[in-house]
Protein backbone atom coordinates (compact mmCIF):
# COMPACT_ATOMS: atom_id res chain seq x y z
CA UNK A 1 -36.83 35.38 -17.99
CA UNK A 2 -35.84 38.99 -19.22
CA UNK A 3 -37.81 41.19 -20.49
CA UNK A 4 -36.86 41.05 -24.33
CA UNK A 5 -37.46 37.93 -24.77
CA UNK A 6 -40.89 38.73 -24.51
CA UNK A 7 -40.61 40.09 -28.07
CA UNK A 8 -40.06 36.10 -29.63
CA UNK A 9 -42.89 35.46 -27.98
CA UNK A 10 -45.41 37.46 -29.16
CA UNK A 11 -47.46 37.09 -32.74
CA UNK A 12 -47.09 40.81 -33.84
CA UNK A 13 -49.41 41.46 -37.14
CA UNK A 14 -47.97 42.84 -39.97
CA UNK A 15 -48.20 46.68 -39.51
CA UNK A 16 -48.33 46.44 -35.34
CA UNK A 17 -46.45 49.48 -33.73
CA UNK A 18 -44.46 47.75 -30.74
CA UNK A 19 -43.27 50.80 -28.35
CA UNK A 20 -40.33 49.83 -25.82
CA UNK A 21 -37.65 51.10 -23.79
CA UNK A 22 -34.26 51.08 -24.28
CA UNK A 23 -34.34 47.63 -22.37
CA UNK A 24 -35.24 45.93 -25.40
CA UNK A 25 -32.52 47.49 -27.84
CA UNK A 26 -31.86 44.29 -29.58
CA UNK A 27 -30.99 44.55 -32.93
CA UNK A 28 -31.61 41.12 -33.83
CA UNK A 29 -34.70 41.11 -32.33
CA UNK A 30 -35.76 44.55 -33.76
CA UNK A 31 -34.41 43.25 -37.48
CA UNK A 32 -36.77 40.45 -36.94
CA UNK A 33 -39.80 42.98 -36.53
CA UNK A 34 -38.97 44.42 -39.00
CA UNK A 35 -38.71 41.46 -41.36
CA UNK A 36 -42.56 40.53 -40.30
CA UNK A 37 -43.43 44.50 -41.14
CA UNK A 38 -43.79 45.36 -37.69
CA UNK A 39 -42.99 48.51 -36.86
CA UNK A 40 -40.73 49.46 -33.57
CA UNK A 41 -40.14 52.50 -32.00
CA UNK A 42 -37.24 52.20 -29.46
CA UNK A 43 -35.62 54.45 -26.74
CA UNK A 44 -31.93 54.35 -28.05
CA UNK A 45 -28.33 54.15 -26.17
CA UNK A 46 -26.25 57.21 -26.57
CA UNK A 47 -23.43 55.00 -27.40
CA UNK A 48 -24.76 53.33 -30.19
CA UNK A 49 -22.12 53.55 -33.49
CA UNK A 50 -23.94 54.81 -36.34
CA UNK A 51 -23.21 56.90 -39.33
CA UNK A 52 -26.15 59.44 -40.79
CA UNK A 53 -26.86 58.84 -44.45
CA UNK A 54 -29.71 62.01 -44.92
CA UNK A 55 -31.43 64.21 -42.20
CA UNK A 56 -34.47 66.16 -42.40
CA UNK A 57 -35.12 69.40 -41.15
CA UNK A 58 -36.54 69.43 -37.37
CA UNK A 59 -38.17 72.51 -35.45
CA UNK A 60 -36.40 72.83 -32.84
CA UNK A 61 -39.34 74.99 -31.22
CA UNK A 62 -41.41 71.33 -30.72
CA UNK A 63 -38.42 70.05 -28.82
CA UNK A 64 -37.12 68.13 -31.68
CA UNK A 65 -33.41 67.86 -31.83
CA UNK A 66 -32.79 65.66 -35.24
CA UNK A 67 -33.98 63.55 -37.45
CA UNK A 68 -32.07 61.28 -39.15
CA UNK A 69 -31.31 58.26 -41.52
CA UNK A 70 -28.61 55.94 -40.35
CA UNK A 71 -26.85 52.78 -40.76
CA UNK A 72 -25.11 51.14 -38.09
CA UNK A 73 -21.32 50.71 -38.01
CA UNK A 74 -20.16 48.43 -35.95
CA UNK A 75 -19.69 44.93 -37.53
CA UNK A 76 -22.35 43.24 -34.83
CA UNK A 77 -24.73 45.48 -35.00
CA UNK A 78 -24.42 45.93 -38.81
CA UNK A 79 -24.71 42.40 -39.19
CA UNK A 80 -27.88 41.76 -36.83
CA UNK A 81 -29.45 45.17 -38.11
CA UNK A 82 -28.24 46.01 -41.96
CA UNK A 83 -31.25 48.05 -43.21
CA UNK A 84 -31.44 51.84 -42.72
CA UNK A 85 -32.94 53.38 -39.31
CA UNK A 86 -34.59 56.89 -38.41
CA UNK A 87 -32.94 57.81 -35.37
CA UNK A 88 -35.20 60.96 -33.73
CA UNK A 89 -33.42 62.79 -30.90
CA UNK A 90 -35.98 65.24 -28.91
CA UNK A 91 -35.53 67.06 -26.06
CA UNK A 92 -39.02 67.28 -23.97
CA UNK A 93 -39.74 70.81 -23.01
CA UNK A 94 -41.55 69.62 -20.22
CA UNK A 95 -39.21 67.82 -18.07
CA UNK A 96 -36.13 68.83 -20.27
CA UNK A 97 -34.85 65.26 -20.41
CA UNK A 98 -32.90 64.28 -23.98
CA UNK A 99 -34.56 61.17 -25.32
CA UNK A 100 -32.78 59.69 -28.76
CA UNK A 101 -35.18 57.04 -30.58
CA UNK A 102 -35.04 54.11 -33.04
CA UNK A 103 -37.80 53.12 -35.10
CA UNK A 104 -38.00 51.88 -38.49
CA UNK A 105 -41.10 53.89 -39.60
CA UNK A 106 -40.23 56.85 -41.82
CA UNK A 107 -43.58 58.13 -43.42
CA UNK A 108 -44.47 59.58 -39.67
CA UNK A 109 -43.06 63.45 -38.45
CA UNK A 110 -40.47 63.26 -36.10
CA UNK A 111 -42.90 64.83 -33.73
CA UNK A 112 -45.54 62.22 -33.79
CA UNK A 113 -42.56 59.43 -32.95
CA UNK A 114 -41.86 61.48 -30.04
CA UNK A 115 -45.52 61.77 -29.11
CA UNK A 116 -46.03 58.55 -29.43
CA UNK A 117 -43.34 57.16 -27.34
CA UNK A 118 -44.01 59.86 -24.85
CA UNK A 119 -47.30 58.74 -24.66
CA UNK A 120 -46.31 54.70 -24.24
């Protein structure tokens, strides 16, 4: 069995923070979550379609890149995912890899959904 299908199988309480890697980029599967009001945060694809509907200022001292509000574009992934995502792109001064996330938690800095995922 893959992976991802871990996530049907798991009873996530409302308000749960699930933390995965791109692996599980399943927008089904993450609309689901976020249905039950489980929050995801999720290492994205760089080919994802999207288009950004508001971004926030990010300080690009911290290693933050963006942070943004997006809908996806693309009629399957639109369909499987219509509600709005934060996409966070951060570039970790450390090892100086890009990493570009998903999550449908917005009341959280951009920073912290970095940490957090950084911290996984």
């Amino acid at each position: 069995m893959h992976d991802v299908n871990i996530l049907d199988m798991i009873h996530w309480p409302a308000g749960a923070i699930v933390v995965v890697d791109r692996g599980y980029l399943d927008f089904i599967r993450l609309q689901s979550l976020h249905q039950r009001h489980v929050f995801f945060f999720v290492r994205a694809k760089g080919n994802t379609r999207y288009t950004r509907v508001a971004s926030c200022e990010a300080d690009k001292s911290t290693g933050l890149r963006s942070d943004q509000s997006i809908l996806l574009i693309t009629p399957k992934s639109k369909l499987a995912y219509p509600d709005h995502l934060r996409r966070v792109s951060y570039r970790d001064p450390e090892t100086d890899k890009f990493l570009l996330f998903f999550t449908n938690r917005s009341d959280l800095p951009a920073l912290t959904i970095a940490e957090i995922y950084r911290n996984r």
